[in-house]
Protein backbone atom coordinates (compact mmCIF):
# COMPACT_ATOMS: atom_id res chain seq x y z
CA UNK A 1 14.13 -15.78 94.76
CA UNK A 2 10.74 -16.90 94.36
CA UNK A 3 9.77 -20.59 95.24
CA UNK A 4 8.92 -21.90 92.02
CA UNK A 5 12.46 -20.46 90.28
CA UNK A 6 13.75 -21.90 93.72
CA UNK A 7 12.49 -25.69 92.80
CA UNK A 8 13.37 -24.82 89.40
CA UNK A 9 16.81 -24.42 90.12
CA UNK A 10 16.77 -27.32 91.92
CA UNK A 11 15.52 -29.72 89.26
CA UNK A 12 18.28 -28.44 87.32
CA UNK A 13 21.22 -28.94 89.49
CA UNK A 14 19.84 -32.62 90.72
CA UNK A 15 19.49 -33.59 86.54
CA UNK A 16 23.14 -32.00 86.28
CA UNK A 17 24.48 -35.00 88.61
CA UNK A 18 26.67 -37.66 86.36
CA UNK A 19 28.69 -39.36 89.45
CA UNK A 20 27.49 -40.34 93.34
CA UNK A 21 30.05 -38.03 94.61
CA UNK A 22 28.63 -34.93 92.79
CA UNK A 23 25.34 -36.22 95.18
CA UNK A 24 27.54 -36.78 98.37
CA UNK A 25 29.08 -33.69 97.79
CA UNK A 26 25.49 -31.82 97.19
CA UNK A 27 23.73 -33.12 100.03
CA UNK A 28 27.14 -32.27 102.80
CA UNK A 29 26.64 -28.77 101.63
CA UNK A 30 22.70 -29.38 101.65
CA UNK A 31 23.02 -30.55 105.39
CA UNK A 32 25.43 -27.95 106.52
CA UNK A 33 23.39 -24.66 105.07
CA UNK A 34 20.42 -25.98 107.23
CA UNK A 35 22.66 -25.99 110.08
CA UNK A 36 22.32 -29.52 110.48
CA UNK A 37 24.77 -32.06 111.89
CA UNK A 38 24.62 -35.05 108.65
CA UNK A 39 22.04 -36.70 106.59
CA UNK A 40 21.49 -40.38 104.94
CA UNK A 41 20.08 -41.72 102.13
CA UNK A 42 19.29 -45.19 101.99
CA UNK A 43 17.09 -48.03 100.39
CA UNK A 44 14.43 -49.31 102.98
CA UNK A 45 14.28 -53.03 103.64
CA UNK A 46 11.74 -55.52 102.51
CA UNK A 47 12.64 -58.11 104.67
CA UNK A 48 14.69 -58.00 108.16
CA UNK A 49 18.20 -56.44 107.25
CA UNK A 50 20.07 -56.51 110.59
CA UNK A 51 22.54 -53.89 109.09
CA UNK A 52 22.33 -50.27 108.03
CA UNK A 53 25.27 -50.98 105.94
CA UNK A 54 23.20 -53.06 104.02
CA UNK A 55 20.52 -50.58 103.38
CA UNK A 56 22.79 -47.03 103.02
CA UNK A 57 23.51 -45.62 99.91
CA UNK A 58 25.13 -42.21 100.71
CA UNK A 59 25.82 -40.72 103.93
CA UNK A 60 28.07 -38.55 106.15
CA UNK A 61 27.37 -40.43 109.28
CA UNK A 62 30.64 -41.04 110.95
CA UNK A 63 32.57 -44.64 110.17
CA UNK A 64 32.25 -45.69 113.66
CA UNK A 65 29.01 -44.31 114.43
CA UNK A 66 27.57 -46.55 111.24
CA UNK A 67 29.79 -49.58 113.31
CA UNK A 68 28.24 -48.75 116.67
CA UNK A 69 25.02 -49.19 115.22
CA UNK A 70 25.01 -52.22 113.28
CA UNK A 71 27.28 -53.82 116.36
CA UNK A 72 24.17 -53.16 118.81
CA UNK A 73 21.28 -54.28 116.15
CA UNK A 74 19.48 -50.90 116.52
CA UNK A 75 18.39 -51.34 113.41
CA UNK A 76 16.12 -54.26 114.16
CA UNK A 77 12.71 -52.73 115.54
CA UNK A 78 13.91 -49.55 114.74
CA UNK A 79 10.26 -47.20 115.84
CA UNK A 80 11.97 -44.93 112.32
CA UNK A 81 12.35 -47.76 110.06
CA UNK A 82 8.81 -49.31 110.77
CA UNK A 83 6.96 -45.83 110.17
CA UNK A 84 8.66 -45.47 107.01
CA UNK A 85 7.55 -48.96 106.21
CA UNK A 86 3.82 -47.85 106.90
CA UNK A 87 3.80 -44.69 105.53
CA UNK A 88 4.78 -42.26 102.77
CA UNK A 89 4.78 -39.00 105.13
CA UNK A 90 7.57 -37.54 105.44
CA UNK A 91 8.20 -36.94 109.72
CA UNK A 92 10.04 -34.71 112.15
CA UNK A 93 11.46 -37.00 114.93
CA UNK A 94 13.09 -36.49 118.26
CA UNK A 95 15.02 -39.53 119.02
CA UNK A 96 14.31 -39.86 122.79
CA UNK A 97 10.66 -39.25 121.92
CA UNK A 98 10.33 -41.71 118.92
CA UNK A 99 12.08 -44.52 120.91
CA UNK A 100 9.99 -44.19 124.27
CA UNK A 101 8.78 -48.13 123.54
CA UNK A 102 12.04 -49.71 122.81
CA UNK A 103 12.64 -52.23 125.19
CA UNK A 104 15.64 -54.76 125.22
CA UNK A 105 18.20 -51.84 126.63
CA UNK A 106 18.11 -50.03 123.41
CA UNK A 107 16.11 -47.16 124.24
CA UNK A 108 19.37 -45.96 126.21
CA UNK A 109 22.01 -46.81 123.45
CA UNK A 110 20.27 -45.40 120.68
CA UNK A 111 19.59 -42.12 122.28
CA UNK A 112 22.87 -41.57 123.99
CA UNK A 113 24.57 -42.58 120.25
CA UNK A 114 22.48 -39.91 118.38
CA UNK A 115 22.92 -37.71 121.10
CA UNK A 116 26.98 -38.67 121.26
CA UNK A 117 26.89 -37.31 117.40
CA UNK A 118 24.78 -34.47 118.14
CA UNK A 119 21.77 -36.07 115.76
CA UNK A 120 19.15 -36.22 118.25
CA UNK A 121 16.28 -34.30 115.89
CA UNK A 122 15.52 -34.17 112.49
CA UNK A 123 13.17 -35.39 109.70
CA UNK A 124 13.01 -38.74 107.55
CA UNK A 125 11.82 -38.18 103.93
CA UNK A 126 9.86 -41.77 102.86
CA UNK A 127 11.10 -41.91 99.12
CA UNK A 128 10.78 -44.62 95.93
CA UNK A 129 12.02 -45.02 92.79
CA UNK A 130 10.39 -45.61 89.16
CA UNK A 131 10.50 -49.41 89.59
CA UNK A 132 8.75 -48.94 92.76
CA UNK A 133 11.79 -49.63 95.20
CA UNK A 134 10.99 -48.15 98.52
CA UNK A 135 13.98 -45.41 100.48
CA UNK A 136 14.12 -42.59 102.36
CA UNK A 137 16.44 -39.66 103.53
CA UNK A 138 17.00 -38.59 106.47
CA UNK A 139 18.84 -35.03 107.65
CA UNK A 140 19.76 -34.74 111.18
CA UNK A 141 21.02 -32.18 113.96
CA UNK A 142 19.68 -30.39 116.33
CA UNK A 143 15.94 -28.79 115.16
CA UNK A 144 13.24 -29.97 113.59
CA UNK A 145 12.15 -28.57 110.64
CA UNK A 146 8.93 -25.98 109.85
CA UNK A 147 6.20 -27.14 107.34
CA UNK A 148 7.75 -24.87 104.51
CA UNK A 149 10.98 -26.13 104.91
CA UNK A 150 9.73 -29.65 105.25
CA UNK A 151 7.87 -29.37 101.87
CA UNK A 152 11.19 -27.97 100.23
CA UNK A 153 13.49 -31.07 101.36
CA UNK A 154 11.41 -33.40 100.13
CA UNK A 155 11.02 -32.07 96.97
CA UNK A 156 14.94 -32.15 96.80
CA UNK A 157 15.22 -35.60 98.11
CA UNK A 158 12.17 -36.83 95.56
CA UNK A 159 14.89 -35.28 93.06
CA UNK A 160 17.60 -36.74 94.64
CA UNK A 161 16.83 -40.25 95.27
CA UNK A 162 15.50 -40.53 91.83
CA UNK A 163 19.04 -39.36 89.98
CA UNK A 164 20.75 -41.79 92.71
CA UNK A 165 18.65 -44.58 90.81
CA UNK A 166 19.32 -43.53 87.25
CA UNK A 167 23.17 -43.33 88.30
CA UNK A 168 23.06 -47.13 90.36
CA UNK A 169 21.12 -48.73 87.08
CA UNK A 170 23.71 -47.54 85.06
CA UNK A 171 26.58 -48.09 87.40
CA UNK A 172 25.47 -51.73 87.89
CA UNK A 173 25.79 -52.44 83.95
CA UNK A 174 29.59 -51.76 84.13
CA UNK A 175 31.97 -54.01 86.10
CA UNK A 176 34.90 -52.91 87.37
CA UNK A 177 37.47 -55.60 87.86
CA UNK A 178 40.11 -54.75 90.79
CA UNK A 179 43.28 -56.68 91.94
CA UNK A 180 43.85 -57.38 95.60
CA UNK A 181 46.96 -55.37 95.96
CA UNK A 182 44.34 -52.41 94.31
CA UNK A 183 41.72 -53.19 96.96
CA UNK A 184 43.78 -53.57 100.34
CA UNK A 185 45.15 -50.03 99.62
CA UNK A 186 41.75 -48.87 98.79
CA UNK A 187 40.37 -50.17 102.27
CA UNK A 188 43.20 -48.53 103.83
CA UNK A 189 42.78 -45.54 102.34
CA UNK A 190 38.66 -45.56 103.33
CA UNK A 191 40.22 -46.09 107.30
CA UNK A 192 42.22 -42.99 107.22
CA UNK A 193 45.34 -44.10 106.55
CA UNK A 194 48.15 -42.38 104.48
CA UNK A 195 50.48 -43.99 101.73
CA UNK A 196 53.50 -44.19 103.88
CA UNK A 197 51.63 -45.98 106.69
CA UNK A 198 49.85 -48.27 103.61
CA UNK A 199 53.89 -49.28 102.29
CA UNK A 200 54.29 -50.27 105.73
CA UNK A 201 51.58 -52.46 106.23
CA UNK A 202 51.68 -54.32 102.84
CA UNK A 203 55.23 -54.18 102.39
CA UNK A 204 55.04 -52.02 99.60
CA UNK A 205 57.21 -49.22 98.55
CA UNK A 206 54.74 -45.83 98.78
CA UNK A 207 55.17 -45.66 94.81
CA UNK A 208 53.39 -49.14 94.22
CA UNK A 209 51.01 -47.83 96.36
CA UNK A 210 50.20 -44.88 95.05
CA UNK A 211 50.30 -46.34 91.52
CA UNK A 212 47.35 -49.06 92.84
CA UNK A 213 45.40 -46.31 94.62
CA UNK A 214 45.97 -44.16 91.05
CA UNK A 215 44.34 -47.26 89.11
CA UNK A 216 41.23 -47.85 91.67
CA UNK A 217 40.82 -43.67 90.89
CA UNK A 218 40.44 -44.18 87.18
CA UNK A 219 38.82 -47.11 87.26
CA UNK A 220 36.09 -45.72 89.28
CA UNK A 221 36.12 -42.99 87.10
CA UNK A 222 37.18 -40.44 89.86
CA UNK A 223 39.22 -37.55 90.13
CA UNK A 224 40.26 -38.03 93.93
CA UNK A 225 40.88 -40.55 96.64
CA UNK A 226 38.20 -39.35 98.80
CA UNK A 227 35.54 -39.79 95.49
CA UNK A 228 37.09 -43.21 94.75
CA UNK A 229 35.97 -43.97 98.45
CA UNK A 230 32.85 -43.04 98.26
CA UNK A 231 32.14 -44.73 95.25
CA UNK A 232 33.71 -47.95 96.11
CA UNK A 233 31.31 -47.73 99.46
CA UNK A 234 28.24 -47.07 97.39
CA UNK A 235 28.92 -49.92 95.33
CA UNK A 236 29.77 -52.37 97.95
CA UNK A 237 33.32 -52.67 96.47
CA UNK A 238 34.73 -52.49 100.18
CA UNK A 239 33.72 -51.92 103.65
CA UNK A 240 35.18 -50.00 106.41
């Protein structure tokens, strides 16, 4: 396939995207046919967040990797986030390499982490939307990527980040009211657990919770409980 049918194709498929999952699920596959461990995308800060859950907006970065991190404060003088900050260039990065000046102990944690969840190369793809907010994305593994390929991503994540913005405007002009029986099983549900272990722990029979896990579903307008997840996450509906 020649390039330009290549992008073409591309355009397409990232104007075809009506829900946040249809992204998620786009960018896993994305990630994995680059042989690549998991990617992020995420709104960059314009003041000191102290949190990458603050700043995420989809990613497959592991639950307690995303804990690990915000628990240690890596994020604050993160060598990444500050080069995004000054610059539009999209960069390859080695983490041991990019955090040679981090002092405070966290050179060691944030290399061994990366390392732990076999993310220690990659590329960050400075990004912004039509109103001029500032993100990037970020794909991660074990390689770093050659100029062609570099080019390529970010024209998919240019695509990308600016559907994610179209579907977040229109996502924040609809809210979704939720009880709190509706929400505990949710959050349950994001930490892995199963309706018979959620009856337990709310003293619920597994049909009551399955009916309030069916409601969050078609509320959110999802098909799935893994979708309703990750669109309750995106919209800061819970946190795990």
């Amino acid at each position: 396939m020649k390039l330009e049918d290549e992008f073409n194709r591309i355009e397409e498929v990232a104007a075809g995207f009506k829900t946040h999952y249809e992204v998620f699920k786009y960018m896993k596959g994305l990630t994995q046919d680059l042989g690549m461990t998991a990617f992020l995308i995420m709104t960059l800060p314009t003041v000191e967040f102290v949190e990458i859950g603050a700043t995420k907006i989809i990613t497959n970065w592991p639950a307690e990797m995303v804990d690990y991190y915000d628990a240690h404060n890596l994020m604050v003088d993160s060598p990444v986030i500050r080069r995004m900050l000054r610059s539009t260039s999209p960069f390859n990065y080695d983490v041991e390499a990019i955090n040679t000046d981090r002092g405070g102990g966290k050179k060691s944690t944030v290399i061994d982490l990366f390392r732990r969840y076999g993310m220690e190369k990659g590329a960050y793809f400075p990004l912004h939307d039509a109103a001029g907010g500032r993100g990037a994305m970020s794909i991660s593994g074990s390689r770093n990527f050659s100029m062609i390929e570099m080019a390529k991503i970010l024209f998919i994540a240019t695509l990308i980040y600016d559907r994610l913005s179209q579907l977040t405007l229109n996502e924040k002009h609809k809210p979704i009211a939720f009880t709190s029986s509706e929400l505990d099983c949710l959050r349950l549900t994001a930490g892995g657990r199963k309706s018979s272990e959620i009856a337990k722990l709310l003293h619920l029979s597994e049909n009551a919770v399955n009916n309030h896990i069916g409601s969050v579903i078609k509320k959110l307008g999802c098909t799935t409980r893994t979708q309703a997840v990750v669109s309750a996450l995106r919209l800061n509906i819970i946190r795990v």
